[in-house]
Protein backbone atom coordinates (compact mmCIF):
# COMPACT_ATOMS: atom_id res chain seq x y z
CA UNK A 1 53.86 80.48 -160.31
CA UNK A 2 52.31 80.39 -163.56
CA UNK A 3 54.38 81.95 -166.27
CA UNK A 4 52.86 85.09 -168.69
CA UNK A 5 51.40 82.72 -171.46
CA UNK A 6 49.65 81.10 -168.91
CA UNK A 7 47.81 84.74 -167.36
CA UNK A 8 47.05 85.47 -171.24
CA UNK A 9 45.07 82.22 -171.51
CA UNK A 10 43.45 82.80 -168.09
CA UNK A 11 44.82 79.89 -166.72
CA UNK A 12 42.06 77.23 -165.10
CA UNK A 13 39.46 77.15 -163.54
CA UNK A 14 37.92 75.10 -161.01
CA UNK A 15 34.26 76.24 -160.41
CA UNK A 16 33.25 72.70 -159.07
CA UNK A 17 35.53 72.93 -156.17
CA UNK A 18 34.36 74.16 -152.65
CA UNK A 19 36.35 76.63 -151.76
CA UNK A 20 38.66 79.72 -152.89
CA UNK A 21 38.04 83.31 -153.77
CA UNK A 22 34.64 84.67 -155.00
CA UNK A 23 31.65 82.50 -156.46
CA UNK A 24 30.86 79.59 -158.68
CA UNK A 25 28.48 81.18 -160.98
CA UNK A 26 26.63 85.13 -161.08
CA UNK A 27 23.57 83.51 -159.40
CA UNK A 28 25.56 81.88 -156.26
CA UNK A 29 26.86 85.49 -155.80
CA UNK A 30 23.57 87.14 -155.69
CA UNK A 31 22.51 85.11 -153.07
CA UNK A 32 25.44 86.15 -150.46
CA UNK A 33 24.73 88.01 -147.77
CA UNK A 34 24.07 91.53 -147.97
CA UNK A 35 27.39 94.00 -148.02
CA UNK A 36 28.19 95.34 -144.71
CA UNK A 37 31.20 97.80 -145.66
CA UNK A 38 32.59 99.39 -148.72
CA UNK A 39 35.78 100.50 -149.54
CA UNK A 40 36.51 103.90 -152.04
CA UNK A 41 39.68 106.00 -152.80
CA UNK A 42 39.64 109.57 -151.29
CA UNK A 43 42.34 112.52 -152.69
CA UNK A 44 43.05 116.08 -152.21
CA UNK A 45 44.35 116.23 -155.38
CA UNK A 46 44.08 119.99 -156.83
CA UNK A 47 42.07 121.18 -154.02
CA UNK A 48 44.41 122.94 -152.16
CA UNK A 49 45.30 120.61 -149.16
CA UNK A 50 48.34 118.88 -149.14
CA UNK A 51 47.53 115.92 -148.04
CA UNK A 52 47.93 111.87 -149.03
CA UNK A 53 45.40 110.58 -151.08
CA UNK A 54 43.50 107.27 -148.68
CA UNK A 55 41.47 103.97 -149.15
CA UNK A 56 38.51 105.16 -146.83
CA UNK A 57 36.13 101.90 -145.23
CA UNK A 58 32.38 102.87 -145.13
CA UNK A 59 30.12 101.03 -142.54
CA UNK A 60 27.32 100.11 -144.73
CA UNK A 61 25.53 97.80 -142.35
CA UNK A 62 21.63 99.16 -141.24
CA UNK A 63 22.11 97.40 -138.35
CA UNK A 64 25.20 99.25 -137.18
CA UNK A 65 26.13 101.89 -134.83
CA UNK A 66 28.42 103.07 -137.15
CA UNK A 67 26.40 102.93 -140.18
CA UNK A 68 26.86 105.51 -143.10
CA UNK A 69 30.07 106.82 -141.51
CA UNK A 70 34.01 106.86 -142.54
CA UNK A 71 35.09 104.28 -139.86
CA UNK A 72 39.01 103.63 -141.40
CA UNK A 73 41.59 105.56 -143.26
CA UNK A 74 44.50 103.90 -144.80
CA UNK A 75 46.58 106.96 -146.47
CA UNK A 76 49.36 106.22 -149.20
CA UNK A 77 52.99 107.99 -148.58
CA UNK A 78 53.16 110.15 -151.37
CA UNK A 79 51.52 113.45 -152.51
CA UNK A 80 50.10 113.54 -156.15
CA UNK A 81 48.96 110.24 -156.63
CA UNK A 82 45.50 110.96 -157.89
CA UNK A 83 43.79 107.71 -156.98
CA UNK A 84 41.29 106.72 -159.28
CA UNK A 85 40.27 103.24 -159.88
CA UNK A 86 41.17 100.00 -157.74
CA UNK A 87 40.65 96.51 -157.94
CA UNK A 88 41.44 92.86 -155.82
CA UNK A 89 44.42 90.78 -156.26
CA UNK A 90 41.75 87.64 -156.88
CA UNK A 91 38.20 87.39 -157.71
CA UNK A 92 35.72 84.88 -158.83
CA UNK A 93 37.81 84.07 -161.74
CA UNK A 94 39.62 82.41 -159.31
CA UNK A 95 36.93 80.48 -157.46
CA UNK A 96 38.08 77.12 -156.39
CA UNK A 97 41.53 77.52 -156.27
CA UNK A 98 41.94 77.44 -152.22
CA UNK A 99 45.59 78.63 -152.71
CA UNK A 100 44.00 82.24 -153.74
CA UNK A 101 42.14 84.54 -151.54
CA UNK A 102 40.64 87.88 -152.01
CA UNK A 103 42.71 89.63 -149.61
CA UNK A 104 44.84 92.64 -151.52
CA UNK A 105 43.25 96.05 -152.91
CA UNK A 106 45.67 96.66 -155.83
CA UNK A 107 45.49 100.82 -155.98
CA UNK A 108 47.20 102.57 -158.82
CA UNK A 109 47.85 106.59 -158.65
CA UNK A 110 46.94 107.80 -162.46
CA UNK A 111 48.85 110.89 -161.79
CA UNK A 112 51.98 109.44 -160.28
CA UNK A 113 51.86 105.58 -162.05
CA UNK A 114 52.23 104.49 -158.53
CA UNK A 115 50.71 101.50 -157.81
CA UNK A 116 49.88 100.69 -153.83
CA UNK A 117 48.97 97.27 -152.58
CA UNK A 118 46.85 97.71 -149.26
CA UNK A 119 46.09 94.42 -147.10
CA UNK A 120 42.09 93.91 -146.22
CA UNK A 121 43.09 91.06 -143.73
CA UNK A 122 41.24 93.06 -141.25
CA UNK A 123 38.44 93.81 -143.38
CA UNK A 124 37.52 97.32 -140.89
CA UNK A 125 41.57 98.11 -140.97
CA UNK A 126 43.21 97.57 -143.91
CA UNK A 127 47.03 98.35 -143.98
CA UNK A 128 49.23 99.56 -146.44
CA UNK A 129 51.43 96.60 -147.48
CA UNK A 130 53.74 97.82 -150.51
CA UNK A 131 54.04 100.73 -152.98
CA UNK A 132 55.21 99.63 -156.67
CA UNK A 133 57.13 102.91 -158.12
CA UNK A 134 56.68 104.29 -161.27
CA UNK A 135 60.75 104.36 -162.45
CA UNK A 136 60.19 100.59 -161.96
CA UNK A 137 57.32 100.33 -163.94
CA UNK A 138 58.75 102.62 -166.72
CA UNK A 139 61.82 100.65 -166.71
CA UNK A 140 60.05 97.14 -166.76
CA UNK A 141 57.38 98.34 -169.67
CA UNK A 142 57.28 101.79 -170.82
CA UNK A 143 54.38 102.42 -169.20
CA UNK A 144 52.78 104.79 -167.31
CA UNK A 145 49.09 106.46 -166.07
CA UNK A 146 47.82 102.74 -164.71
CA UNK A 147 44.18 102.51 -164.55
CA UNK A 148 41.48 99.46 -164.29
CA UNK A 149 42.63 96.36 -162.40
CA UNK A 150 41.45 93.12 -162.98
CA UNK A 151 42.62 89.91 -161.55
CA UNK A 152 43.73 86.90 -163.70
CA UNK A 153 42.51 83.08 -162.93
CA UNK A 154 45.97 82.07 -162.64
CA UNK A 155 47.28 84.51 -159.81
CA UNK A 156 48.52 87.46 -162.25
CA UNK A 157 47.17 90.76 -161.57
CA UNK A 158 46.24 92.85 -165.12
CA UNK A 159 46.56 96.60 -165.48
CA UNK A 160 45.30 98.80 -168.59
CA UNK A 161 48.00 101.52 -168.87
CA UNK A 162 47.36 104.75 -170.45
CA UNK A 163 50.34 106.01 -171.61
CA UNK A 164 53.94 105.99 -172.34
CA UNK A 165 56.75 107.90 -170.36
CA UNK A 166 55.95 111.29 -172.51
CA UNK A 167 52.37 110.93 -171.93
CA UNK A 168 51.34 109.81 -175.39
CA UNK A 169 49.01 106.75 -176.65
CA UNK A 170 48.64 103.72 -176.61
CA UNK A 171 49.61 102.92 -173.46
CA UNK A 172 49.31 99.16 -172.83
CA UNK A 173 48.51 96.28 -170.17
CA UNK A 174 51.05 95.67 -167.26
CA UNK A 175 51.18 92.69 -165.39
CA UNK A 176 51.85 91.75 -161.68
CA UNK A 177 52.37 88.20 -160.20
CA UNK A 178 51.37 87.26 -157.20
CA UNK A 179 53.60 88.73 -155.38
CA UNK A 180 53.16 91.94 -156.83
CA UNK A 181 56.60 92.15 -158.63
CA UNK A 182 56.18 93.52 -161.95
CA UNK A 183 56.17 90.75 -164.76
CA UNK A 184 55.77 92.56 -167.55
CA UNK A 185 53.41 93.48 -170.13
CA UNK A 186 50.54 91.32 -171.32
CA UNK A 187 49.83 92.30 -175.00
CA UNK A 188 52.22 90.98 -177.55
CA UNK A 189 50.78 93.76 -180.07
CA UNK A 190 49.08 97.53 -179.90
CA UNK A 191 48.15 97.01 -183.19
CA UNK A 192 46.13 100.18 -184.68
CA UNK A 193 45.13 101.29 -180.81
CA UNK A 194 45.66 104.60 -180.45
CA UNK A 195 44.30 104.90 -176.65
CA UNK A 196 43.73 102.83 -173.71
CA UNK A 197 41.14 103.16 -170.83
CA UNK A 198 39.07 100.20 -169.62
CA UNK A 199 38.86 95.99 -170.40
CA UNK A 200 37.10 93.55 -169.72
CA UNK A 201 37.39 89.55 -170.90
CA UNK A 202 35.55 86.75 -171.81
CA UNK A 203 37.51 83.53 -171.99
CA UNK A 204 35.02 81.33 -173.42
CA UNK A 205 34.82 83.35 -176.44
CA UNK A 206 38.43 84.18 -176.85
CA UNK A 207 37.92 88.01 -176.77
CA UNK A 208 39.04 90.86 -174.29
CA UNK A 209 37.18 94.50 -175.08
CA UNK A 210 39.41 97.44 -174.60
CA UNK A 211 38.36 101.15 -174.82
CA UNK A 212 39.76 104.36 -175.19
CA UNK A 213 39.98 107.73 -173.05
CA UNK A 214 42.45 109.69 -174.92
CA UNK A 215 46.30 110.62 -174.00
CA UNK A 216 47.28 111.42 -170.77
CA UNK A 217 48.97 115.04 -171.66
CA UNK A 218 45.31 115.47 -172.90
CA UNK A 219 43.21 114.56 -170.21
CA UNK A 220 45.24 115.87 -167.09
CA UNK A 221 45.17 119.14 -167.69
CA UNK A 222 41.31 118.86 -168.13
CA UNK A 223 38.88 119.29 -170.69
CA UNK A 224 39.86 121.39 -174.31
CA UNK A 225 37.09 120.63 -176.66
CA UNK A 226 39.95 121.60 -179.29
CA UNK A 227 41.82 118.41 -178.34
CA UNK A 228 39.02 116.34 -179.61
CA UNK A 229 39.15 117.68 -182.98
CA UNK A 230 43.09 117.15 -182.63
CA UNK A 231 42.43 113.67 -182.14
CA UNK A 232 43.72 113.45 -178.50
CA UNK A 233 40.70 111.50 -177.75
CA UNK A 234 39.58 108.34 -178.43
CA UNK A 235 36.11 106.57 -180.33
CA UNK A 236 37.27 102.98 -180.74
CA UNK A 237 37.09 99.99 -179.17
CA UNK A 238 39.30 96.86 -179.35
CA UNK A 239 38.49 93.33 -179.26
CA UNK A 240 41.30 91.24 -178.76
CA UNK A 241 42.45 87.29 -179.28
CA UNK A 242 42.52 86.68 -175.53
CA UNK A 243 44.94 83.24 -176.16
CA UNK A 244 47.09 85.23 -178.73
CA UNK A 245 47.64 88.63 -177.09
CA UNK A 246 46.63 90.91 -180.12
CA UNK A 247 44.09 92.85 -181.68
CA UNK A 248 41.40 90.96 -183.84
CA UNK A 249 38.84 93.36 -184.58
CA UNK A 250 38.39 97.40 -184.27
CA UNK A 251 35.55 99.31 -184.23
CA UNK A 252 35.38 102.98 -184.98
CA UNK A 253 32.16 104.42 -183.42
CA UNK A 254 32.79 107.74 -185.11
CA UNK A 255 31.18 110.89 -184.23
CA UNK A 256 28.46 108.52 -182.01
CA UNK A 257 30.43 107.12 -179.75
CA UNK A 258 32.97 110.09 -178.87
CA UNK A 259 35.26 109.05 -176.09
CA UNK A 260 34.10 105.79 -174.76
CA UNK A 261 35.14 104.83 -171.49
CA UNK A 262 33.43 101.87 -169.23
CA UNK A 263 33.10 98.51 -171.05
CA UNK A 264 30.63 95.45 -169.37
CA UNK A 265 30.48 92.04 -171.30
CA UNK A 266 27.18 90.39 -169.41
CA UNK A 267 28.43 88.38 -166.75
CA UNK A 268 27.31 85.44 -167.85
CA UNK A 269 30.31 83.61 -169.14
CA UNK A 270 28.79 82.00 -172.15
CA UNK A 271 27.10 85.25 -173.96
CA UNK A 272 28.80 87.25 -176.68
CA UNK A 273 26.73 90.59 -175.29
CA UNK A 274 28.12 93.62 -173.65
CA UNK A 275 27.50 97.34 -173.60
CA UNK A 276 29.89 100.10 -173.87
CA UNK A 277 28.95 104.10 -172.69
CA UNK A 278 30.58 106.77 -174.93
CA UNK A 279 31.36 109.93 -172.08
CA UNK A 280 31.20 112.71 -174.94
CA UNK A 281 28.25 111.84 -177.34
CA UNK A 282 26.43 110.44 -174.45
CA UNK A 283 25.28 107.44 -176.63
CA UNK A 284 24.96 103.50 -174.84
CA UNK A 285 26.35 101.16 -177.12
CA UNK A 286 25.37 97.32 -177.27
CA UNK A 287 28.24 94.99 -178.58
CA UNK A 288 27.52 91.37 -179.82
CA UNK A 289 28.83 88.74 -181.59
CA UNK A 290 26.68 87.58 -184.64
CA UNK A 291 27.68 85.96 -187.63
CA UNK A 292 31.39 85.88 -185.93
CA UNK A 293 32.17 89.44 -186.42
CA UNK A 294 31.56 91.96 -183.49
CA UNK A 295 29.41 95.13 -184.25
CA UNK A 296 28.78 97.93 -182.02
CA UNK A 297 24.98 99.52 -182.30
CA UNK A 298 23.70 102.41 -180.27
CA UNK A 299 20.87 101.64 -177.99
CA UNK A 300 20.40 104.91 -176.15
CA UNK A 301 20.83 108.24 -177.12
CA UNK A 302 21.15 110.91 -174.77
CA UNK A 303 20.12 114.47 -176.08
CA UNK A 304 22.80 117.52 -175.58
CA UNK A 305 20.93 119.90 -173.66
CA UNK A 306 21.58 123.93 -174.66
CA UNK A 307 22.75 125.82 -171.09
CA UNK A 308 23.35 129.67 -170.58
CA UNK A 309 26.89 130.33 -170.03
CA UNK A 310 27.96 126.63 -172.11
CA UNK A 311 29.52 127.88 -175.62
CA UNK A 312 28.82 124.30 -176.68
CA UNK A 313 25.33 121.74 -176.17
CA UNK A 314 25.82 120.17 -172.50
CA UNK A 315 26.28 116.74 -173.14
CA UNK A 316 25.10 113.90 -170.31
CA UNK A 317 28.65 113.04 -170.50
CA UNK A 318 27.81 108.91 -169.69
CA UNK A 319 31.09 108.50 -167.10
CA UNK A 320 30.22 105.11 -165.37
CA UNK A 321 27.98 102.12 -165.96
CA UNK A 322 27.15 98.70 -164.15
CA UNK A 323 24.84 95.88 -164.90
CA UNK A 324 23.12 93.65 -162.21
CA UNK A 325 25.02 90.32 -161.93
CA UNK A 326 21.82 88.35 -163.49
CA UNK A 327 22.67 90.83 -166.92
CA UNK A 328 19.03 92.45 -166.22
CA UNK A 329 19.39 95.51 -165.31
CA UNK A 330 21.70 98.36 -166.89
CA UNK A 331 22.45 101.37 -164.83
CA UNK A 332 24.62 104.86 -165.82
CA UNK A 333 25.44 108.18 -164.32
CA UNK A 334 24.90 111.44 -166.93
CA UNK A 335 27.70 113.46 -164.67
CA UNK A 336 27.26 116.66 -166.40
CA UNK A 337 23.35 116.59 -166.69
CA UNK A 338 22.86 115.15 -162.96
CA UNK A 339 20.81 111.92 -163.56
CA UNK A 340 21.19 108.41 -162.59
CA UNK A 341 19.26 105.99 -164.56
CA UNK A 342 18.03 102.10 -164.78
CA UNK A 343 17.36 100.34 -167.85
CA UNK A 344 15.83 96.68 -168.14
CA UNK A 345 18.42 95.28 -170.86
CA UNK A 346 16.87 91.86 -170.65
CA UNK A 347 16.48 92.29 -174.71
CA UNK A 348 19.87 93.72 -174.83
CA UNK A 349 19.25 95.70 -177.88
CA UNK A 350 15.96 97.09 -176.79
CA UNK A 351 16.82 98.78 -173.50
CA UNK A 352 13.50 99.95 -171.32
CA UNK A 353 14.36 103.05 -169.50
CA UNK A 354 12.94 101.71 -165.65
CA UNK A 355 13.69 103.81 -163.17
CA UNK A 356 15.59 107.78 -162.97
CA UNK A 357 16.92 110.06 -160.37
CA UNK A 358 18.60 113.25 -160.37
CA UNK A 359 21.57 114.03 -157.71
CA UNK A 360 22.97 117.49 -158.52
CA UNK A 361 24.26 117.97 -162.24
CA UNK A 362 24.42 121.10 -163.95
CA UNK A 363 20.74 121.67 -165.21
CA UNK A 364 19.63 123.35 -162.22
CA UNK A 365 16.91 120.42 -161.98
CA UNK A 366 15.96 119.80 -157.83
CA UNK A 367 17.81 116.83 -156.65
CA UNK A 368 15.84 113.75 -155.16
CA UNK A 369 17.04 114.20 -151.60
CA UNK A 370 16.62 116.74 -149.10
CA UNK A 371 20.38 117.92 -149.29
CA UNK A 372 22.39 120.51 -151.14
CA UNK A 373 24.89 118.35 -153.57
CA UNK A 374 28.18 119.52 -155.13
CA UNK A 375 28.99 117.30 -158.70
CA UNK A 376 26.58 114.95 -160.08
CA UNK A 377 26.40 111.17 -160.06
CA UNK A 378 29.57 109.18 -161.43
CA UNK A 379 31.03 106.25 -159.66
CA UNK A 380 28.83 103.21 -159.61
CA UNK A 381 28.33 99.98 -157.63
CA UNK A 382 25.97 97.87 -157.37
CA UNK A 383 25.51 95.04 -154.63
CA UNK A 384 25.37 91.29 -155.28
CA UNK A 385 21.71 90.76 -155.33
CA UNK A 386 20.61 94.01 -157.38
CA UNK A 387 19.20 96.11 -154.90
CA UNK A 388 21.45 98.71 -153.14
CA UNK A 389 23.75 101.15 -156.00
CA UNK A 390 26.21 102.99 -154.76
CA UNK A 391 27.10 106.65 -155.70
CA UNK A 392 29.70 109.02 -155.44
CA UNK A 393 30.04 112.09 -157.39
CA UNK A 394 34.02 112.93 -158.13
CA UNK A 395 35.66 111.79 -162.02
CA UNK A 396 38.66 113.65 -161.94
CA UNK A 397 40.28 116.38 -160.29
CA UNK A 398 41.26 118.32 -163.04
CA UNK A 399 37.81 117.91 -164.60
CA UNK A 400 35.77 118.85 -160.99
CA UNK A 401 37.21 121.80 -160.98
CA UNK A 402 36.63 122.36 -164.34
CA UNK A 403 33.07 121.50 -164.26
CA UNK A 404 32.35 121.61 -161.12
CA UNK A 405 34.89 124.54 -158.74
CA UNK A 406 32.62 123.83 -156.19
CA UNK A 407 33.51 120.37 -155.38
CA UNK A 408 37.08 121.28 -154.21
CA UNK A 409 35.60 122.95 -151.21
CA UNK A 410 32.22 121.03 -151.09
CA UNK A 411 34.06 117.13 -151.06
CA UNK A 412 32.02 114.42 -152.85
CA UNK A 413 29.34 112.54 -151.80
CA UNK A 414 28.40 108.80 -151.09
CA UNK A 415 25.01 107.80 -151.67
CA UNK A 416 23.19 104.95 -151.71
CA UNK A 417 20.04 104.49 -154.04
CA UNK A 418 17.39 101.67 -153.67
CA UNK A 419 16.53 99.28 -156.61
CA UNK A 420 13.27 97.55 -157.45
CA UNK A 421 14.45 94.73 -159.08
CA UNK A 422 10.86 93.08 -159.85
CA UNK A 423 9.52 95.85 -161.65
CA UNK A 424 11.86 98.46 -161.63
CA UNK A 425 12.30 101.67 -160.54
CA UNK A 426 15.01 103.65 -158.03
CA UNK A 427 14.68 105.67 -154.91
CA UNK A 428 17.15 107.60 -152.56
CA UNK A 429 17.47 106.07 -149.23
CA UNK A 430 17.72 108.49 -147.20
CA UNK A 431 19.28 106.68 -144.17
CA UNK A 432 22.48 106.51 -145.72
CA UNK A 433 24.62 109.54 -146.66
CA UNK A 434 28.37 109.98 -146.60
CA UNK A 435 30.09 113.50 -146.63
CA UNK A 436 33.39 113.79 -147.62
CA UNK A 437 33.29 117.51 -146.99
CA UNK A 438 33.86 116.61 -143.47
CA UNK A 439 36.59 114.37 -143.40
CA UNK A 440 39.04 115.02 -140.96
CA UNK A 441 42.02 116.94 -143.18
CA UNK A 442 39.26 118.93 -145.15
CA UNK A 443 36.89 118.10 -148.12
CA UNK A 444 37.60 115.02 -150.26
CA UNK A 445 36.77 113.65 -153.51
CA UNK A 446 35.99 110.00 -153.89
CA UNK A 447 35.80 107.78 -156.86
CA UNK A 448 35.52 104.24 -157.05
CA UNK A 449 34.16 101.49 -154.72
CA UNK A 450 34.42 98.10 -153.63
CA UNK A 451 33.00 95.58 -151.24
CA UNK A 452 35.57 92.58 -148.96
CA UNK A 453 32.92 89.83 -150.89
CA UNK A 454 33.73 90.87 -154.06
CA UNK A 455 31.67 92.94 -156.41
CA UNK A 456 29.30 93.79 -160.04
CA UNK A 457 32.24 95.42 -161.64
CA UNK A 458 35.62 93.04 -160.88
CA UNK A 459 34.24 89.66 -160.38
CA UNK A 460 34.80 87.83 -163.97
CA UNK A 461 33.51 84.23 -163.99
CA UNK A 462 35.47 81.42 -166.83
């Protein structure tokens, strides 16, 4: 067992090797075989039912007589756990390595700081295999609210945390070894952070990114524009000395970049570029690396758009982002305005908007497929080789019902849009929906996604 100095540096890597976890480079994965199921998190959180939240399995295999159908539920024990994102014990950070496999869905509960660890060894069944409980966690770190999950080359398991035990900022970064015992936290430093919310690193530069949400007695309650103005939410983002554990460099994005949430460095290992979507001002940032500093510059700017009944400009609200795995194509969800759109990003800061379609969203505008939808486009994934996104339409429950009552008695979708990835463009299949307004103990919501072969959105390469 490697010790915590050793999951700060992100231990070794062996890409040469043969065998182990994941894929030697971006352009080995995107020439796996196509996906043929999908995992997300489903809850009943604050809709009425009082039910378990559950990792559902989605056939996503053409070929299948089960295709585009629920075909496993794994629930968790508790109520309350408000599942949100998820990520694997070991990715292709740790390719090589044959001691490692990618074998356990590590599952935290933002609303209860649980965090479940549910066993894929039977990729169609998975199994619950152990809940982590939040007095541990408190008493290990002073943390609580867990959030993105990223696997470490050396067998750790990394969690951004939001919060403390009052529900206040900063939060921090937990981490797991491999036997999912708590080992700690990562960071040696907060530093001026004020919020936590999603990471991503980049070994061969040194540097982690780290964004900002806003505090947890904030957020859970939903939306007050009033707490914005109070500072409860964030508009910074953190790059960090990956070997030393602290903050290097901060950015304040100001009134631009109002609550930025999903962070992607390219996944090229070797480039300094990444982009970063701010939810509230709806602007796409581009980070990069020149002259040794960082800088942050907006790229895209998505207009507020005046609606009757809104007392304030409806933003896009930019929730979730992805980027192909050959760092071509940049895709986001506008949750609030209803659009899903591809940019080519192959000049990183001169995005070309490629491809745009609208499922649901709050500007009345008729959806591009042949069904009534509840929410608007949020969760993202993409498969390996660029051509498949996946959809689903939940953020959080606090915030559906907020925005969106209906989706507490509608359930979320799953959708599955078609990419052109020679000259761009998008299109709904329409072969493929999933409706979790017919699940079994009433209407779901679901939220993130994953594939068993790894994925666009947790596979790091050293």
């Amino acid at each position: 067992m490697a010790d915590a100095h050793d999951a700060a540096t992100g231990g070794h890597a062996h890409a040469d090797a043969c065998c182990g976890p994941g894929y030697a480079s971006p352009a080995e994965a995107m020439q796996a075989p196509p996906e043929t199921l999908l995992y997300t998190v489903a809850l009943y959180d604050n809709t009425g039912i009082d039910k378990p939240g559950y990792l559902a399995t989605i056939d996503v295999d053409p070929a299948s007589p089960t295709h585009s159908s629920v075909i496993a539920r794994t629930p968790v024990p508790n109520l309350g756990d408000e599942l949100h994102h998820f990520g694997w014990n070991a990715c292709s950070s740790c390719h090589g390595d044959a001691g490692k496999s990618r074998r356990f869905l590590v599952v935290p509960g933002t609303g209860s700081s649980r965090i479940h660890i549910i066993d894929t060894g039977d990729e169609r069944a998975p199994t619950l295999h152990k809940v982590i409980e939040p007095e541990e966690i408190l008493a290990k770190t002073g943390l609580t609210t867990p959030h993105t999950v990223h696997c470490l080359a050396d067998g750790h398991v990394m969690i951004s945390m939001l919060g403390d035990a009052e529900g206040n900022g900063p939060g921090g970064f937990l981490l797991l070894d491999e036997e999912f015992n708590v080992a700690g936290r990562w960071e040696n430093s907060t530093g001026e952070m004020r919020f936590n919310y999603d990471f991503w690193y980049q070994p061969r530069h040194n540097v982690m990114i780290s964004s900002e949400w806003g505090a947890p007695n904030a957020f859970k309650g939903g939306f007050d524009l009033e707490d914005v103005a109070a500072g409860k939410y964030g508009q910074q983002i953190h790059f960090w000395d990956w070997e030393r554990r602290e903050i290097a460099q901060t950015i304040d994005l100001g009134a631009e970049g109002l609550i930025p949430l999903e962070v992607r460095f390219h996944h090229d290992p070797t480039s300094a570029h990444g982009f970063v979507g701010a939810a509230l001002s709806s602007n796409m940032f581009h980070y990069h690396k020149p002259n040794g500093h960082w800088r942050a510059d907006k790229i895209i700017d998505v207009d507020s758009v005046e609606v009757a009944g809104w007392p304030f400009p409806l933003p896009g609200l930019i929730t979730d982002l992805v980027l192909s795995l050959d760092d071509r194509f940049l895709y986001f969800s506008n949750w609030l305005h209803g659009d899903l759109r591809q940019y080519d990003v192959s000049d990183p800061a001169n995005p070309r908007l490629t491809g745009q379609v609208w499922l649901g969203g709050l500007l009345g505008r008729t959806p591009d497929v042949a069904r009534e939808l509840a929410g608007g486009p949020q969760m993202l994934q993409l498969s390996l080789d660029g051509k498949r996104l996946y959809v689903t339409s939940s953020l959080y429950s606090t915030w559906d019902n907020q925005f969106y009552p209906d989706l507490a008695k509608a359930g979320s979708y799953l959708m599955r849009i078609d990419c052109d990835t020679t000259n761009g463009g998008m299109r709904v299949d329409e072969s493929f929906f999933v409706d979790f307004g017919r699940e079994p103990d009433g209407p779901a919501r679901a939220h993130e996604m994953r594939y068993p072969g790894g994925d666009c959105t947790s596979d790091i390469w050293l």
